[in-house]
Protein backbone atom coordinates (compact mmCIF):
# COMPACT_ATOMS: atom_id res chain seq x y z
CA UNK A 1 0.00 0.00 0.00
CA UNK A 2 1.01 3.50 -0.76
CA UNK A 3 3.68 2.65 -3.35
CA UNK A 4 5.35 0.62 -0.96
CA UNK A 5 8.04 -2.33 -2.33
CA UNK A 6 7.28 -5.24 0.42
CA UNK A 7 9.98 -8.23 -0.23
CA UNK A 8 7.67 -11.29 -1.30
CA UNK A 9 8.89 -12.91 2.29
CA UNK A 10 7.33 -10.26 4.13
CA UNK A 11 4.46 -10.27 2.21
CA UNK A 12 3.84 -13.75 3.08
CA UNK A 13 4.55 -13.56 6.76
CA UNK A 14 2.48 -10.82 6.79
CA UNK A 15 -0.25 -12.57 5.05
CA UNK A 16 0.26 -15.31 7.96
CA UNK A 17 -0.34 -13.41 10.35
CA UNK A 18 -3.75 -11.87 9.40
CA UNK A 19 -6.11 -13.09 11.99
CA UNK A 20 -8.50 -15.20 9.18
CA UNK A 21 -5.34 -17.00 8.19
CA UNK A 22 -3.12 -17.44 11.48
CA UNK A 23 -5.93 -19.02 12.85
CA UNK A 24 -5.87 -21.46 9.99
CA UNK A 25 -2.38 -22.24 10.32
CA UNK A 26 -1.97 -22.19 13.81
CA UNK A 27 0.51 -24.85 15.12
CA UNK A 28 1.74 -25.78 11.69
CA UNK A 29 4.91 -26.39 10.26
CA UNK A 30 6.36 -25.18 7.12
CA UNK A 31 6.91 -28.28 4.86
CA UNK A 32 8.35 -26.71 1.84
CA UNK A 33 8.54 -22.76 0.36
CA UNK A 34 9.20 -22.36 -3.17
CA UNK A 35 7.30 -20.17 -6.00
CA UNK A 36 5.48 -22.63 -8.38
CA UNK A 37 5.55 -25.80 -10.32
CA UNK A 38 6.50 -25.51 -13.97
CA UNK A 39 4.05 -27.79 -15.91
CA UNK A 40 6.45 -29.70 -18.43
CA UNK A 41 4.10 -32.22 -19.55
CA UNK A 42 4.58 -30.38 -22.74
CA UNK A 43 1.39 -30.72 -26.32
CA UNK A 44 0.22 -33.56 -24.64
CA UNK A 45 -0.57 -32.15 -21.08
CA UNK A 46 -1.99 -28.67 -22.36
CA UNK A 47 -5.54 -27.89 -21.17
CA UNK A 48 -8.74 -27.54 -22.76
CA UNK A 49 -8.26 -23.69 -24.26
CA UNK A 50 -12.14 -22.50 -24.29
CA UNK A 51 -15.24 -23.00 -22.55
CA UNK A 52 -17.85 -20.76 -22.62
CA UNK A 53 -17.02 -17.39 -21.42
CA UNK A 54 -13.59 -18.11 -20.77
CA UNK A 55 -9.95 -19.13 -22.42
CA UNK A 56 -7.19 -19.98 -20.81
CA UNK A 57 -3.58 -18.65 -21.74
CA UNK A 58 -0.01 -18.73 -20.38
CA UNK A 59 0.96 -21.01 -17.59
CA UNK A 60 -3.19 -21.17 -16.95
CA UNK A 61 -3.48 -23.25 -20.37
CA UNK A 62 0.10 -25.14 -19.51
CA UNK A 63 2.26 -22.93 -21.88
CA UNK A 64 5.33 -23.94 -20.62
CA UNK A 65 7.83 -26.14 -21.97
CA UNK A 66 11.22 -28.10 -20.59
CA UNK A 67 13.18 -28.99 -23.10
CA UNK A 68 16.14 -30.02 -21.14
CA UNK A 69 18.69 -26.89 -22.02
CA UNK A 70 16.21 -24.22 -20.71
CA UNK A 71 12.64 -23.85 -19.27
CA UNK A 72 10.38 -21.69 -21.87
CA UNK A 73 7.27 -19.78 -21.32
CA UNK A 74 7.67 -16.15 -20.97
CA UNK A 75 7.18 -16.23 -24.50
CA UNK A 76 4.23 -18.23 -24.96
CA UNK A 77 2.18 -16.23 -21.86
CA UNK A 78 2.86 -13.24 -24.30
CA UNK A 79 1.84 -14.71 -27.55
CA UNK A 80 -1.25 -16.57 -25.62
CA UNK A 81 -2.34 -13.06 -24.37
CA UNK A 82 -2.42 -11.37 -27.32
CA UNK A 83 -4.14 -14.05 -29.07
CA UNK A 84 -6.73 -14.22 -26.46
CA UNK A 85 -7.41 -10.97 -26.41
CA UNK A 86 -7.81 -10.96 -30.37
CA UNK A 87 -10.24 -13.69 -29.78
CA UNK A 88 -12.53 -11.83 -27.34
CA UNK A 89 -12.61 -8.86 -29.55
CA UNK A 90 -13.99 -10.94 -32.45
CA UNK A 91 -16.17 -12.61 -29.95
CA UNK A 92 -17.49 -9.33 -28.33
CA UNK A 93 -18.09 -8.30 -32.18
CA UNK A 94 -20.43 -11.17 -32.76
CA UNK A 95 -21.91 -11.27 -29.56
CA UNK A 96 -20.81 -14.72 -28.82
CA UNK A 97 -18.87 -15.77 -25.68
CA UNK A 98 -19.45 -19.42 -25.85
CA UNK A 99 -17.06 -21.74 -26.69
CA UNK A 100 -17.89 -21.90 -30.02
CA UNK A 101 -17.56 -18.34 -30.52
CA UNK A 102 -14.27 -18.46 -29.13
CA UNK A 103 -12.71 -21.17 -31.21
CA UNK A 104 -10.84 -18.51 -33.29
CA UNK A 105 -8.53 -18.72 -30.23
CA UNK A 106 -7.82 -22.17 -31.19
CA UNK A 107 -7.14 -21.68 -34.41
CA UNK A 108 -5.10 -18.34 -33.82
CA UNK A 109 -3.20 -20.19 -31.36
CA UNK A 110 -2.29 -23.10 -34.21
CA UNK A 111 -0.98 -20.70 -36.84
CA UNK A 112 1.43 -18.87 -34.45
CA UNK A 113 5.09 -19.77 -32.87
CA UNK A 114 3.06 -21.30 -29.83
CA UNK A 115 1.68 -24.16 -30.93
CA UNK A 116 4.29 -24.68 -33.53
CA UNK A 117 6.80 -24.60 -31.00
CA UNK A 118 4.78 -27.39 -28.74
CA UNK A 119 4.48 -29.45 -31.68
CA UNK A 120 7.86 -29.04 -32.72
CA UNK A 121 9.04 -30.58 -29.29
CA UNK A 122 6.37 -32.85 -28.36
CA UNK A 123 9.24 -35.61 -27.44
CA UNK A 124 10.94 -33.70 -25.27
CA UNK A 125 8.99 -34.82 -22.63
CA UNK A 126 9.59 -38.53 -23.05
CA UNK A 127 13.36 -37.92 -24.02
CA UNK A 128 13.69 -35.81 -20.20
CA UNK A 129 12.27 -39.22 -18.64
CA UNK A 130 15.79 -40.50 -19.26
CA UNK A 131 17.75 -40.74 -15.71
CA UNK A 132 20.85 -40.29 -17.31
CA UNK A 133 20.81 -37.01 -18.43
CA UNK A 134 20.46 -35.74 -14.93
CA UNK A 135 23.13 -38.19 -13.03
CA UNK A 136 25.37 -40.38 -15.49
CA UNK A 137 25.98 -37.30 -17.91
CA UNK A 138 26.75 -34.48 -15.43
CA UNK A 139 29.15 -36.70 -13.44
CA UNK A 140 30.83 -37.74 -16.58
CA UNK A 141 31.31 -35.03 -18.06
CA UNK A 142 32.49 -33.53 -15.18
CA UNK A 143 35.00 -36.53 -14.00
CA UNK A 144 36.41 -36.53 -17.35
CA UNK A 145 36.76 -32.65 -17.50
CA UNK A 146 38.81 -33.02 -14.35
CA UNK A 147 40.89 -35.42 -15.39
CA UNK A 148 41.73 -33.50 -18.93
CA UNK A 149 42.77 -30.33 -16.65
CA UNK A 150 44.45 -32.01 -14.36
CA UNK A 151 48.45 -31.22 -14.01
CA UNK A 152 50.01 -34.41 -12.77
CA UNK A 153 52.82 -33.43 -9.85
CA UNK A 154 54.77 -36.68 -10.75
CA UNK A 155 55.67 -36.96 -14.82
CA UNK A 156 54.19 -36.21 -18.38
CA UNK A 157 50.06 -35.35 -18.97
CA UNK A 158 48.36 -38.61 -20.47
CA UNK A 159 46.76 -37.67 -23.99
CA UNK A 160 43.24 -36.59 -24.78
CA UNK A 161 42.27 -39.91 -25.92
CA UNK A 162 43.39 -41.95 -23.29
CA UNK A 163 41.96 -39.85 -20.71
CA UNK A 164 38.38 -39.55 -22.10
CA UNK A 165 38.56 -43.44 -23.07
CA UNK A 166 38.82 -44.15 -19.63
CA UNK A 167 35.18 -42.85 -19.07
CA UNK A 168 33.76 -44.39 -21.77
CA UNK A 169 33.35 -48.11 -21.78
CA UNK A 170 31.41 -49.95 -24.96
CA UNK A 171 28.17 -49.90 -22.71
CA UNK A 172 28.10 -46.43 -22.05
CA UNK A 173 29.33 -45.21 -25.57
CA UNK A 174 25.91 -48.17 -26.56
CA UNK A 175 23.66 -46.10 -24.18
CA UNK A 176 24.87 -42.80 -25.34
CA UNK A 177 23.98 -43.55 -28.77
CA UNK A 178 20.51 -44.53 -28.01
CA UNK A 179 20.32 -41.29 -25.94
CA UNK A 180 21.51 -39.30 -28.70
CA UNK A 181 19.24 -41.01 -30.91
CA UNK A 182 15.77 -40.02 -28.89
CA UNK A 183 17.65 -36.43 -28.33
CA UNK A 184 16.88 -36.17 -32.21
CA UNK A 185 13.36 -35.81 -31.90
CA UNK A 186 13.90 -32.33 -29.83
């Protein structure tokens, strides 16, 4: 109030303590603090758009999208916003709100970047379900980084080959491959 900047901490412990809510929460603990889940279930997990007298858009309709290398959605809220607000002028023209009137949203939606985008990396969800780019890969690359740095106290640096070899047995260079071969699809 007033123009005041409250940190969002504050804000919440001051929302705590309003009388409706502290009595609420009385005696509990604090399990877990953190902003919001990210919905990555990607084309497949997007919601139904339109109903009548409503649309959904932005993180609302699911438009957000891991795709491994970087989390994505500022864009798509954007876009979605626009286009929903393009919709409900044409619908406010014709007079219709239902969800048939606002199926230009739909259809706006599929000719722009959004949904082009979601269908463009409709695997990445099923490619992400792979433990190995979260534990094997990171460690790996990270042991054999070491080792290719590393200044030996006691005699002559081994070569680049030998050194990377050593982290890269037939199986894992087999399970790579396959990796690499669903990391095509995104």
């Amino acid at each position: 109030h007033n123009g005041e900047r409250i940190p969002a901490p504050e804000l919440l412990d001051r929302f705590k303590a309003r009388p409706e809510i502290a009595r609420l929460i009385k005696g509990g603990q604090t399990a877990e603090y953190s902003a919001h889940v990210v919905p990555e279930g990607g084309l497949n997990a997007l919601s139904q758009l339109t109903g009548n007298g409503i649309l959904l858009a932005g993180d609302a309709a699911g438009f957000s999208m891991n795709i491994g290398i970087t989390v994505r959605g500022m864009e798509y809220a954007l876009a979605s916003g626009v286009l929903a607000g393009q919709a409900v002028i044409a619908a406010k023209e014709s007079g219709d709100y239902s969800e048939a009137g606002l199926a230009g949203y739909k259809k706006l939606l599929d000719e722009s970047f959004v949904m082009q985008d979601f269908k463009n990396f409709s695997a990445a969800p099923d490619v992400l379900e792979t433990p190995r780019f979260f534990n094997y890969y990171p460690k790996m690359m990270g042991d054999m980084m070491r080792d290719i740095y590393h200044i030996p106290a006691d005699g002559p640096k081994q070569r680049l080959y030998p050194t990377m070899k050593q982290h890269l047995g037939f199986k894992d260079m087999l399970a790579m491959g396959k990796d690499m071969w669903k990391v095509r699809k995104i």
